[in-house]
Protein backbone atom coordinates (compact mmCIF):
# COMPACT_ATOMS: atom_id res chain seq x y z
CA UNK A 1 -23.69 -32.36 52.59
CA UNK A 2 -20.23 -33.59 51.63
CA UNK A 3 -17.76 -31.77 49.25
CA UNK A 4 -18.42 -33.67 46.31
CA UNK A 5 -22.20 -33.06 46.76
CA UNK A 6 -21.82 -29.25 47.28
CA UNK A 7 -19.57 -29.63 44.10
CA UNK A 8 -22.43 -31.40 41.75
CA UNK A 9 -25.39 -28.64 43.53
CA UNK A 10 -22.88 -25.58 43.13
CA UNK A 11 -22.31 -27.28 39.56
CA UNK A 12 -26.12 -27.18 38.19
CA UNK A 13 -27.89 -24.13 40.15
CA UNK A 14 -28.61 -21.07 38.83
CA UNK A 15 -25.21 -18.84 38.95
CA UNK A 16 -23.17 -22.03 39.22
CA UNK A 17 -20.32 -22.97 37.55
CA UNK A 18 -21.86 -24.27 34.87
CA UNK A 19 -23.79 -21.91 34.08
CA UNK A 20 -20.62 -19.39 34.39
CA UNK A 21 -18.83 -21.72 31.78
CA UNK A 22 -21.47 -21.79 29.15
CA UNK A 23 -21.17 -18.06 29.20
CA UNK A 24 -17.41 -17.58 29.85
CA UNK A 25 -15.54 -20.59 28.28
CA UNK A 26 -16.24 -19.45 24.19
CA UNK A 27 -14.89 -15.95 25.82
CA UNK A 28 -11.99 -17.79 27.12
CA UNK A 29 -10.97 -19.30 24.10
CA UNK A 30 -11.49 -15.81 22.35
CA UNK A 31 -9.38 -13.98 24.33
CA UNK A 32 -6.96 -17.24 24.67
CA UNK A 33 -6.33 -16.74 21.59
CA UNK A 34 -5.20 -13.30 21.79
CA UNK A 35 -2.67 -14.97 23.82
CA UNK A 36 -2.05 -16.94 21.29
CA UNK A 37 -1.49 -13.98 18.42
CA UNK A 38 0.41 -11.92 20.98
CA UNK A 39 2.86 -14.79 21.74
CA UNK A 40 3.43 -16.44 18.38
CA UNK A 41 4.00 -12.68 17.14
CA UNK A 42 6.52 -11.94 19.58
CA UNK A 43 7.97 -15.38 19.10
CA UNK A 44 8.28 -14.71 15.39
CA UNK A 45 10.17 -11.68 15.96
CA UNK A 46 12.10 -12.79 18.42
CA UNK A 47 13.74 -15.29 15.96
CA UNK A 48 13.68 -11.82 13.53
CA UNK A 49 15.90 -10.27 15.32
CA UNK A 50 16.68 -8.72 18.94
CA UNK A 51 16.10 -5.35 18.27
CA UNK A 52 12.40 -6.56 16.95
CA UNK A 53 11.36 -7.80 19.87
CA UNK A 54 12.91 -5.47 22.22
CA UNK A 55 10.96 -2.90 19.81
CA UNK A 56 7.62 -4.65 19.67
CA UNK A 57 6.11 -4.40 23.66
CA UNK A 58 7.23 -0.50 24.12
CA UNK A 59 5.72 0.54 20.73
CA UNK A 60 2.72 -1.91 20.89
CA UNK A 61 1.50 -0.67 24.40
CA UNK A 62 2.01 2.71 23.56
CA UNK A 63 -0.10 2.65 20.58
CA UNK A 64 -2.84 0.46 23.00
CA UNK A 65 -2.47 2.44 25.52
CA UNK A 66 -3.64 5.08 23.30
CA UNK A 67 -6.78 3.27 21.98
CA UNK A 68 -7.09 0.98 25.23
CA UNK A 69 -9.07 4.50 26.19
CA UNK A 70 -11.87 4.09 23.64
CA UNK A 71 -11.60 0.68 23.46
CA UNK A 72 -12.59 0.20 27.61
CA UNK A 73 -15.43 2.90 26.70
CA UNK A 74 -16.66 1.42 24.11
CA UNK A 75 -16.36 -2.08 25.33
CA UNK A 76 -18.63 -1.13 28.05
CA UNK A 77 -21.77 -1.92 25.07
CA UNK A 78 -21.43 -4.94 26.65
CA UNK A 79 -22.70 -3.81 30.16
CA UNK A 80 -25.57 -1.67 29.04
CA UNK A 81 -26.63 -4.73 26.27
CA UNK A 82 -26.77 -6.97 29.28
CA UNK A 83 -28.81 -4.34 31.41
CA UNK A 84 -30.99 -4.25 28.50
CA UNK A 85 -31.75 -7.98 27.44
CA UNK A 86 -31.82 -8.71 31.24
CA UNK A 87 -34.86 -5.93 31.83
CA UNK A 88 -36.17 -7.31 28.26
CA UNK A 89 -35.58 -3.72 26.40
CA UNK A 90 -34.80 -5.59 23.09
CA UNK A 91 -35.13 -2.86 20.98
CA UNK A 92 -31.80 -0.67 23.38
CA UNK A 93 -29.56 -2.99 22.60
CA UNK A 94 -28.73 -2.16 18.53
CA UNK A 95 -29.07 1.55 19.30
CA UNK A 96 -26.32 0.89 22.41
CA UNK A 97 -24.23 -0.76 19.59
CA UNK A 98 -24.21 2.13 17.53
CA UNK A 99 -23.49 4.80 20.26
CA UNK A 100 -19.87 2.39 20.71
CA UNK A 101 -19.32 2.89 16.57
CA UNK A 102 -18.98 6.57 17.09
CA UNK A 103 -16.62 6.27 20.34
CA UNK A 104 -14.70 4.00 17.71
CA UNK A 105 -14.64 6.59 15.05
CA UNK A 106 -13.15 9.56 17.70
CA UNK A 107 -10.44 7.03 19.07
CA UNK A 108 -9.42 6.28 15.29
CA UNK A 109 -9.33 9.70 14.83
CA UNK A 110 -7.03 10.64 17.96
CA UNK A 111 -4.76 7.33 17.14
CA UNK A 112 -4.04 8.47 13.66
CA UNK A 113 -2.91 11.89 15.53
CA UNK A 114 -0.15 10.39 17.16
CA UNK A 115 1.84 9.69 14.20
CA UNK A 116 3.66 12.66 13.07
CA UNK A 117 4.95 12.56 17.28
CA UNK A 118 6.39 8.95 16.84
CA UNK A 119 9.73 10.16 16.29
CA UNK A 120 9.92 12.57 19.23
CA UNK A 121 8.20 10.08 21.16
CA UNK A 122 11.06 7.40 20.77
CA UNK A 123 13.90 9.56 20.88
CA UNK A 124 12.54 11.19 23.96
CA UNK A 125 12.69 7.35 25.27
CA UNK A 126 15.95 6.59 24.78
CA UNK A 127 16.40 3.38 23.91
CA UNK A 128 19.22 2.09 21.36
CA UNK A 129 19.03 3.69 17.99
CA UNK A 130 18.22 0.06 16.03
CA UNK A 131 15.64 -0.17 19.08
CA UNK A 132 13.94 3.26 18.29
CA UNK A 133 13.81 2.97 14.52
CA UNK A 134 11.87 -0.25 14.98
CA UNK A 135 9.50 1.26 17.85
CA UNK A 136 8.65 4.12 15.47
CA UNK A 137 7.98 2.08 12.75
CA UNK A 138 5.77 -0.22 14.21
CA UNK A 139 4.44 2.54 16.36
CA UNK A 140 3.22 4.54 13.08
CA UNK A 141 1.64 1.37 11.84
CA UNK A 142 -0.65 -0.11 14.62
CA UNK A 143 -2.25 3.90 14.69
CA UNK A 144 -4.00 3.20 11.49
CA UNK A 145 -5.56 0.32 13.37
CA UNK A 146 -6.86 2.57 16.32
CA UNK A 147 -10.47 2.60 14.54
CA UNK A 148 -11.01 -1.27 13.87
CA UNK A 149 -9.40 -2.47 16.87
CA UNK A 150 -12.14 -0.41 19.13
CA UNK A 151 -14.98 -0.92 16.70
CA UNK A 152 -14.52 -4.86 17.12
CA UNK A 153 -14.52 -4.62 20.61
CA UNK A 154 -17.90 -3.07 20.69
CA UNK A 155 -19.09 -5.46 18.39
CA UNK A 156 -17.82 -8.34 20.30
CA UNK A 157 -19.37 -6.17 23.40
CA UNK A 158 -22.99 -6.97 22.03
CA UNK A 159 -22.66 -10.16 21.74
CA UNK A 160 -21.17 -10.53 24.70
CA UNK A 161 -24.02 -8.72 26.37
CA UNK A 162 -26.59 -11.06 24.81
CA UNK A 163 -24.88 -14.12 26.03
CA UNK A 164 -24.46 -15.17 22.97
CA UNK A 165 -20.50 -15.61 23.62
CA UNK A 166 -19.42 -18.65 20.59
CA UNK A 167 -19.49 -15.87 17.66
CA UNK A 168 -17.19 -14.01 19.35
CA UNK A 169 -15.16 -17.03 19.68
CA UNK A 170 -15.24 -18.21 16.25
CA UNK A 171 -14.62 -14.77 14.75
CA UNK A 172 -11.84 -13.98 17.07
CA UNK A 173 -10.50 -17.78 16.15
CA UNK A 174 -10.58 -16.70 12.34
CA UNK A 175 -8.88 -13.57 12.80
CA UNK A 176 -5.90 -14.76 14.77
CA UNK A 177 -5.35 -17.17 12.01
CA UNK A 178 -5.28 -14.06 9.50
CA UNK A 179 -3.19 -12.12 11.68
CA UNK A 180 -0.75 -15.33 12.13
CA UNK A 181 -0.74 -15.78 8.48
CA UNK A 182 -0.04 -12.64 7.48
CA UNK A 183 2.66 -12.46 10.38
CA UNK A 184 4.41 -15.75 8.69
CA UNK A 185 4.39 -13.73 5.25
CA UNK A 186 5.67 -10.16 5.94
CA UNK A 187 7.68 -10.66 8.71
CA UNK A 188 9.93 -13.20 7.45
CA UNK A 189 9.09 -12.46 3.29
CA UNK A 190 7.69 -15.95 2.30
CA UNK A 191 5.18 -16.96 -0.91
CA UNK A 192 7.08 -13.95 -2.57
CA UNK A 193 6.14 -11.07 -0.43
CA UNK A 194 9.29 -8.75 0.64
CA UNK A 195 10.73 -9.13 4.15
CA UNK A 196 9.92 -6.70 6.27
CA UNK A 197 10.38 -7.62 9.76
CA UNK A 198 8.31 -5.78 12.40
CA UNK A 199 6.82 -3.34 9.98
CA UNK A 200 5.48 -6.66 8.59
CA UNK A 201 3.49 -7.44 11.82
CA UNK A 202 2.34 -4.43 11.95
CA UNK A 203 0.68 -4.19 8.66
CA UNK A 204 -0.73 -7.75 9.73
CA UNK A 205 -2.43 -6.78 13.15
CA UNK A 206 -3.95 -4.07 11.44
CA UNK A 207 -5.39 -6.01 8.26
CA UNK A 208 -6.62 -8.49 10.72
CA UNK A 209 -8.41 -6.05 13.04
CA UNK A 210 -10.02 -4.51 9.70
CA UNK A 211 -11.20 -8.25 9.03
CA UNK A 212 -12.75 -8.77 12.24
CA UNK A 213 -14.87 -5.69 11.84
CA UNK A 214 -15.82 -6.85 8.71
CA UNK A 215 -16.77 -10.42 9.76
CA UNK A 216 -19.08 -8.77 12.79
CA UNK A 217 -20.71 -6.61 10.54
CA UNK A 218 -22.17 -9.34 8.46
CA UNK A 219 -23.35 -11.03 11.15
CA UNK A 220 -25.00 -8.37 13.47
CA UNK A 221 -26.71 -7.59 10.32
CA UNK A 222 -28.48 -10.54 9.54
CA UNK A 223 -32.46 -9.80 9.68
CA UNK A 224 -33.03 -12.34 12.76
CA UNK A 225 -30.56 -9.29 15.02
CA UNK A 226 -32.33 -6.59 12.90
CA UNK A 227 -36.02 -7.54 13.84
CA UNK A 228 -35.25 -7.78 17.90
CA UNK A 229 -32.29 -5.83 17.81
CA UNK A 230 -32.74 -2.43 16.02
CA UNK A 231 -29.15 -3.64 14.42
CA UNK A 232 -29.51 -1.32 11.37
CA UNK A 233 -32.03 0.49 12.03
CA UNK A 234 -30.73 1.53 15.32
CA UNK A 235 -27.81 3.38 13.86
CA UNK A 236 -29.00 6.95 14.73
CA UNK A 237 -26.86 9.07 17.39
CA UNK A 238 -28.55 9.22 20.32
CA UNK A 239 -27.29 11.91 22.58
CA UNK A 240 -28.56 10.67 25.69
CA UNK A 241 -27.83 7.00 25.37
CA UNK A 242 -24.51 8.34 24.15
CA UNK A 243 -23.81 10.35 27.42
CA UNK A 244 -24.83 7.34 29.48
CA UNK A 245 -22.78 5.34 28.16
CA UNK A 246 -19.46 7.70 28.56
CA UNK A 247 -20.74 8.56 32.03
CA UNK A 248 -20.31 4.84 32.73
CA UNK A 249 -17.67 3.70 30.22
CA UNK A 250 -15.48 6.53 30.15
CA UNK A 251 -14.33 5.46 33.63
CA UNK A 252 -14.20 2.34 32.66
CA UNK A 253 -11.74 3.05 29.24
CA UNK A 254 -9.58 5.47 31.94
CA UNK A 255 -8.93 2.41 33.77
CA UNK A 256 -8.13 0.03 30.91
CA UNK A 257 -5.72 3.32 30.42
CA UNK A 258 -4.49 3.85 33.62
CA UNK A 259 -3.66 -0.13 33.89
CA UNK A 260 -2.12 -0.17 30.32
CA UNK A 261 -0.13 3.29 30.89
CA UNK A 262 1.68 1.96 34.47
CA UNK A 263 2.79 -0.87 32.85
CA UNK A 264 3.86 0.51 29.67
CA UNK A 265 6.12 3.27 31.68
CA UNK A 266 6.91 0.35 33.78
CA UNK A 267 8.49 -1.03 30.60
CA UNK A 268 9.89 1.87 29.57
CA UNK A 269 12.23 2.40 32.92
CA UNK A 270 13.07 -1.26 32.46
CA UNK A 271 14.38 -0.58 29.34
CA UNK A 272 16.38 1.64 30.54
CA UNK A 273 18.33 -0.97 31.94
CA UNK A 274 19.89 -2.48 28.65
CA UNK A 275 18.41 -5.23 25.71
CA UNK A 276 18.80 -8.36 27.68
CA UNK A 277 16.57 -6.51 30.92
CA UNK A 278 14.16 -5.46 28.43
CA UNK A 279 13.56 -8.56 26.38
CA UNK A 280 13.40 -10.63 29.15
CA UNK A 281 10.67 -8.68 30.61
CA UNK A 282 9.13 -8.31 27.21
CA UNK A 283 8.97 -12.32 27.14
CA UNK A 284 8.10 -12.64 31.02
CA UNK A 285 4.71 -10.63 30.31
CA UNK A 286 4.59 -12.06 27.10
CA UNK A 287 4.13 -15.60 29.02
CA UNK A 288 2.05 -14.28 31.19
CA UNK A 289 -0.72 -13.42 29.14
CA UNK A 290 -1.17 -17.22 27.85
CA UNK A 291 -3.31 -17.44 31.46
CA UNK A 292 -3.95 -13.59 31.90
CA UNK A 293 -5.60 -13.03 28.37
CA UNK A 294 -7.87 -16.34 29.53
CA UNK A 295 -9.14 -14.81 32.71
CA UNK A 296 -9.95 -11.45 30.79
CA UNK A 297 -12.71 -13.90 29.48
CA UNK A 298 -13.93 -14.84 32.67
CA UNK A 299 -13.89 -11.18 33.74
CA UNK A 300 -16.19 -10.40 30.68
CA UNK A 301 -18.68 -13.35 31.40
CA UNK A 302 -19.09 -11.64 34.51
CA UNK A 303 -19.44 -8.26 34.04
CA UNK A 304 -22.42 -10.26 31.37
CA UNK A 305 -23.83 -11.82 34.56
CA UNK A 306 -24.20 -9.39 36.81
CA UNK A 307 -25.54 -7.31 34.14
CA UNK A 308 -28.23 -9.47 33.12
CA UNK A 309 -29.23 -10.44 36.53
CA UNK A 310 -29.64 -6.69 37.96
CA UNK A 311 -31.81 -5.93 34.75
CA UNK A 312 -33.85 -8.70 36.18
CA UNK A 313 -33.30 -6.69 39.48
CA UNK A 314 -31.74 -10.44 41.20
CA UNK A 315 -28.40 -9.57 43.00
CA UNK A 316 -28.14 -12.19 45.01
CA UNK A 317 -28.08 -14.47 41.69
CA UNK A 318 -24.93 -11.89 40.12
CA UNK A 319 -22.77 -12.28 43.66
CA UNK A 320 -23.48 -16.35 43.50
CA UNK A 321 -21.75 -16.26 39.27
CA UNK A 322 -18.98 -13.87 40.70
CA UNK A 323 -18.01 -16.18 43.51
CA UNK A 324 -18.77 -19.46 41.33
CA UNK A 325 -16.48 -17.59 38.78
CA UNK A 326 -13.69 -17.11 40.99
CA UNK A 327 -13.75 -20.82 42.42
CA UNK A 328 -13.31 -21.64 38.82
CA UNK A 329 -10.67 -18.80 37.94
CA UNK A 330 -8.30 -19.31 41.44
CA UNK A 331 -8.18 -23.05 40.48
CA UNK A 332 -6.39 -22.16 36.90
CA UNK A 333 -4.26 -19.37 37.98
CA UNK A 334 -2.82 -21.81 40.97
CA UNK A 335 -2.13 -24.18 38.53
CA UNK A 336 -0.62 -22.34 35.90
CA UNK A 337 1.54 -20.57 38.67
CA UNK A 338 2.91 -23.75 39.73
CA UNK A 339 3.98 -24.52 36.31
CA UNK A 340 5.81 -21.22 35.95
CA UNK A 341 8.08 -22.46 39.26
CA UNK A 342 8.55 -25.74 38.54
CA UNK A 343 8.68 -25.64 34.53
CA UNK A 344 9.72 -22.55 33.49
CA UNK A 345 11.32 -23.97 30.47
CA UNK A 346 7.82 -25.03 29.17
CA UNK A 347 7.29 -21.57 28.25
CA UNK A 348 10.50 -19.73 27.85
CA UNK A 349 11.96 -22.48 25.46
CA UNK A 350 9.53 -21.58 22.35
CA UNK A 351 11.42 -18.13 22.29
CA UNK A 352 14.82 -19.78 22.00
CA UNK A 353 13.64 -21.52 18.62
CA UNK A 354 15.41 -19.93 16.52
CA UNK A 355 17.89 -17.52 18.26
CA UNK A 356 21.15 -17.17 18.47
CA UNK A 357 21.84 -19.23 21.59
CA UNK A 358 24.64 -17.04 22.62
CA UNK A 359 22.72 -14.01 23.05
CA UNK A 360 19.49 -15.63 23.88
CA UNK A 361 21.22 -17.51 26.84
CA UNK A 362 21.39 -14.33 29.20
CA UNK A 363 17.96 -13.40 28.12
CA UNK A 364 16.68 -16.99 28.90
CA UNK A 365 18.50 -16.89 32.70
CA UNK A 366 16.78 -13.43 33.33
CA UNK A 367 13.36 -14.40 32.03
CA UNK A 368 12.67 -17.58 34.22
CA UNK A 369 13.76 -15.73 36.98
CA UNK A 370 11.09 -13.07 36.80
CA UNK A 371 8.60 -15.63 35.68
CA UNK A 372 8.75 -16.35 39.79
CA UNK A 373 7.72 -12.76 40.20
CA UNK A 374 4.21 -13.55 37.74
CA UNK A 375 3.43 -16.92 39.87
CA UNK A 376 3.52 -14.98 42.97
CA UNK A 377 1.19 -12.36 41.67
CA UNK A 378 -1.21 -14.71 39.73
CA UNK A 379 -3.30 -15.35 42.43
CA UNK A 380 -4.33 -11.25 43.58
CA UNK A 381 -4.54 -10.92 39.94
CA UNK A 382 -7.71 -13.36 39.57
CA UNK A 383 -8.80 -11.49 42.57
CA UNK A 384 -8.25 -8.25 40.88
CA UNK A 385 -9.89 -9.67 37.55
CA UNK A 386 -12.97 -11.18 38.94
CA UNK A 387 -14.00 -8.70 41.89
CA UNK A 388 -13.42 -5.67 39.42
CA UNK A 389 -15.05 -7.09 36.47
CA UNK A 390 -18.19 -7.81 39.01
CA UNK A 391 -18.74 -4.47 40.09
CA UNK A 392 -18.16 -2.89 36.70
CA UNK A 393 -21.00 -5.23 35.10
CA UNK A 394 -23.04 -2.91 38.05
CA UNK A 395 -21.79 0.32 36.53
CA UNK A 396 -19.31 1.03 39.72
CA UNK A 397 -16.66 2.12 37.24
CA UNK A 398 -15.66 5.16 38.73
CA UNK A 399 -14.48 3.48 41.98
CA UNK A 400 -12.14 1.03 39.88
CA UNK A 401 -10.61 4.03 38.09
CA UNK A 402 -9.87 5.96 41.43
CA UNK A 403 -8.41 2.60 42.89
CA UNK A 404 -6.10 1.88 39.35
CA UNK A 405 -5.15 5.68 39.50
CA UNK A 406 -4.21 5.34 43.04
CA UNK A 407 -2.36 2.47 43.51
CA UNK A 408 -0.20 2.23 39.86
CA UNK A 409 1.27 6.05 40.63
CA UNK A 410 1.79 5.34 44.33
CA UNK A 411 2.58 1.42 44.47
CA UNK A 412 4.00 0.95 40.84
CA UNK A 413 5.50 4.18 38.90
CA UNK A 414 6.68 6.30 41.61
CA UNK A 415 8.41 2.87 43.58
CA UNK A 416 10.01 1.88 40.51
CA UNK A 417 11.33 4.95 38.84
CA UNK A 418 13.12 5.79 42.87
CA UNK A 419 14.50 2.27 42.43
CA UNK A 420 15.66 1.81 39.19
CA UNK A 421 16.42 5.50 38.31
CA UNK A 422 17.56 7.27 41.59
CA UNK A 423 19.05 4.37 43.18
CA UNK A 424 19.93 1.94 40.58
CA UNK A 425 18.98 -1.01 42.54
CA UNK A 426 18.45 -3.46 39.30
CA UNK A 427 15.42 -5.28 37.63
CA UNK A 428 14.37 -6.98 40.65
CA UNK A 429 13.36 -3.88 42.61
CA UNK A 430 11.08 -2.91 40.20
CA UNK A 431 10.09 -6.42 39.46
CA UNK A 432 8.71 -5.84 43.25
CA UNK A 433 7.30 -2.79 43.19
CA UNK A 434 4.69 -4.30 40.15
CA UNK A 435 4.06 -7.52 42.28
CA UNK A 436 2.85 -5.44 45.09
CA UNK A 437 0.69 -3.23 43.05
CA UNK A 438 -1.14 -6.04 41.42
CA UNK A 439 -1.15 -8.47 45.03
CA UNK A 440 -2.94 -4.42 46.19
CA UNK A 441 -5.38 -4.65 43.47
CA UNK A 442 -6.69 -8.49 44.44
CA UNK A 443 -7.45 -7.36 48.05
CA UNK A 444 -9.20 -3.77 47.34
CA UNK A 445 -11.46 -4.93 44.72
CA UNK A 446 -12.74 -7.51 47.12
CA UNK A 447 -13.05 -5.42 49.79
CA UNK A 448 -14.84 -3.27 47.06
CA UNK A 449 -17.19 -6.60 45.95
CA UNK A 450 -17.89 -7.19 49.67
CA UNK A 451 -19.17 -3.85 50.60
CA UNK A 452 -22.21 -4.80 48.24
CA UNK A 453 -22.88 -1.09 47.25
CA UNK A 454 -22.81 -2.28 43.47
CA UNK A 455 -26.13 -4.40 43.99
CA UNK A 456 -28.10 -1.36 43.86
CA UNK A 457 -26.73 0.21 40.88
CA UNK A 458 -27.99 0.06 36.98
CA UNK A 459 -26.12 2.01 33.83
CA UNK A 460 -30.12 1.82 31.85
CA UNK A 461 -32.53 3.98 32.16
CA UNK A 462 -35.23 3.40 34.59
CA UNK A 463 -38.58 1.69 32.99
CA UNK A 464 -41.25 3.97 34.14
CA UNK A 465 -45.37 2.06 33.75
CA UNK A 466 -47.80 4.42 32.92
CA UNK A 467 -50.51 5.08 35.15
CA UNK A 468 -53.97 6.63 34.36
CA UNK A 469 -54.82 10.00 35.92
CA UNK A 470 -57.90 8.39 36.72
CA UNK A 471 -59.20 5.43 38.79
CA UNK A 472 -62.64 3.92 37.46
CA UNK A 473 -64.82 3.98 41.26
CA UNK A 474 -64.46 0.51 42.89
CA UNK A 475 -67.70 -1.33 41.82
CA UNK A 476 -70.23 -1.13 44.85
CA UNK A 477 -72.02 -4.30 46.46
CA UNK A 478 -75.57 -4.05 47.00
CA UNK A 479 -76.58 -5.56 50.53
């Protein structure tokens, strides 16, 4: 069988790329279009002002990596929905729905009590005063968001789960546009509204995260979900399928933390550097999520996958998606790392709008630069993406915690704060240090995926069949 054959089999079959792409391309354009919010936000206050968007990625992934805690936990609806729908337990899935609320109402609770600390916080940074007035403000802000911002990601979760993957598109489409709008108003004081800069995108991430919730509300509620889905009337606590889904989730919101926390220290010791080191970093990540955000998709169509086919107790059907998903995902990430070499200006250029070329100039120089660093890395992180997501639709969460844990204090944090701190070696060094720690992550998780231990695990309860105590006598034969 030539290529293009194995191509147009590997295409159709069960756990084939197409089959991948029905599932993960409506979650690619959802979280593409976080990409999207993210990077015409930061764009926006990048023409604000420099101190704005030196002040936006510190403050913003300290507040997530607050919530990113809850949010991974209760996320992980997704994996027990998909256990569920795969094994044909309809009626799980709206009480598994409901067990994520409640993790969403404690993380909106802790969030909000981070805000009397967010001027001890910032000072304790260090960063210029204009810098830390802006990072508190914004800081205070997003916390009032802590409790919609994990509520629609359990939402989107059981959906997700179902494989029903183009509401969570469309809603996700709608709310960018709010947050964007809202961004165009308040940030820059058009239609009337005052100016406010980056307390203006702050108040719009939040309004838009309270309009997602909203929007998912409606529709889980409609009586088709109720009937199969115990939607509504599947709102009880249930302490059991509560505590199953922290044993299995918690891990899994640690290492959403964990991941979030390295790189928001790692941000932190850059900024420690001076503006132009920091806002050049700020935009290099920045850039990078417009093809990290896409893959998050494919990671969550996969985790869906693998899910759905051990409820139907058919591993060999979840490895064939996770290697037909990473076919798909290596293709994109080689391409778009190319592009970052030999176009950098493609992407960096959109910042430069409407800044003041003079200062923007050093900024620009610094930020294609490390955009080399990202296409290096872009290939271990589809590894990383893929293999992880894999295993966690199996409920191995614990080992991808230990392995984040490990590797961002040992590879990452410690590397980076002896370079840049102790020995002053510039942005590069640590530049290095996070390139190796993601390239480490690509190759462990697949060593992970390749051990096959996660075919034999399940995050639902086992389905016991009843037998009788009794057996009626087997009928005789008369000779």
């Amino acid at each position: 069988m030539n290529i293009i054959q194995r191509l147009k089999s590997r295409w159709v079959e069960n756990g084939g790329y197409a089959e991948v792409l029905r599932i993960a391309f409506p979650l690619i354009i959802s979280t593409g279009t976080w990409s999207v919010q993210h990077f015409v936000d930061r764009m926006f206050l990048t023409w604000y002002s420099p101190e704005a968007i030196a002040a936006s990625m510190p403050a913003g992934m300290l507040s997530f990596t607050i919530t990113c805690i809850f949010i991974g936990t209760a996320s992980y609806v997704g994996t027990f929905v998909a256990q569920y729908y795969g094994a044909k337990q309809y009626d799980r899935c709206g009480p598994s729905l409901w067990q994520g609320i409640y993790i969403a109402l404690i993380g909106g609770i802790v969030q909000i009590m981070f805000i009397p600390l967010a001027g001890f916080i910032f000072r304790f940074i260090g960063h210029a005063p204009g810098i830390q007035e802006c990072e508190r403000v914004y800081f205070i802000i997003l916390c009032y968001g802590g409790f919609p911002a994990v509520a629609s990601s359990a939402l989107a979760g059981f959906y997700s789960g179902l494989g029903k993957t183009w509401p969570v598109m469309w809603v996700n489409i709608v709310t960018t546009v709010v947050n964007l709008f809202l961004d165009w108003l308040l940030i820059f004081g058009h239609w009337g509204f005052p100016e406010m800069g980056i307390a203006g995108a702050g108040i719009a991430t939040v309004s838009a995260f309270f309009f997602s919730v909203i929007v998912y509300f409606l529709l889980v509620s409609r009586p088709l979900y109720e009937q199969q889905f115990k939607t509504i009337r599947g709102w009880r606590f249930d302490r059991k399928l509560l505590g199953r889904l922290i044993r299995f989730g918690f891990p899994s919101g640690i290492h959403f933390f964990i991941e979030i926390a390295g790189f928001t220290l790692f941000i932190l010791l850059i900024g420690r550097l001076g503006t132009i080191a920091l806002a050049a970093s700020n935009i290099a990540f920045n850039i990078n999520t417009l093809a990290f955000m896409p893959m998050i998709g494919v990671g969550i169509a996969i985790s869906v996958l693998v899910g759905q086919r051990l409820g139907e107790n058919n591993p060999k059907l979840a490895e064939r998606s996770t290697y037909s998903a990473f076919h798909l995902t290596l293709f994109y990430m080689v391409t778009i790392a190319i592009l970052y070499i030999a176009w950098p200006d493609l992407f960096v250029t959109p910042f430069a709008a409407q800044s003041d070329p003079s200062s923007f100039a050093p900024i620009r120089q610094l930020a294609i630069v490390l955009l080399r660093f990202v296409a290096l890395y872009s290939i271990f992180d589809a590894m990383s993406i893929v293999f992880s997501s894999a295993v966690k639709g199996a409920g191995d969460t614990r080992f991808v915690m230990f392995i984040e844990l490990v590797l961002s204090i040992l590879v990452m944090i410690i590397p980076s704060y002896i370079a840049l701190v102790r020995f002053s070696l510039g942005i590069y060094s640590g530049w290095i240090c996070a390139t190796t720690y993601i390239c480490a992550l690509g190759i462990v998780f697949y060593a992970r995926f390749l051990n096959g231990k996660w075919k034999a695990m399940r995050v639902i309860e086992e389905k016991f069949i009843a037998v009788p105590l009794q057996f009626p006598e087997a009928p005789t034969v008369e000779k």
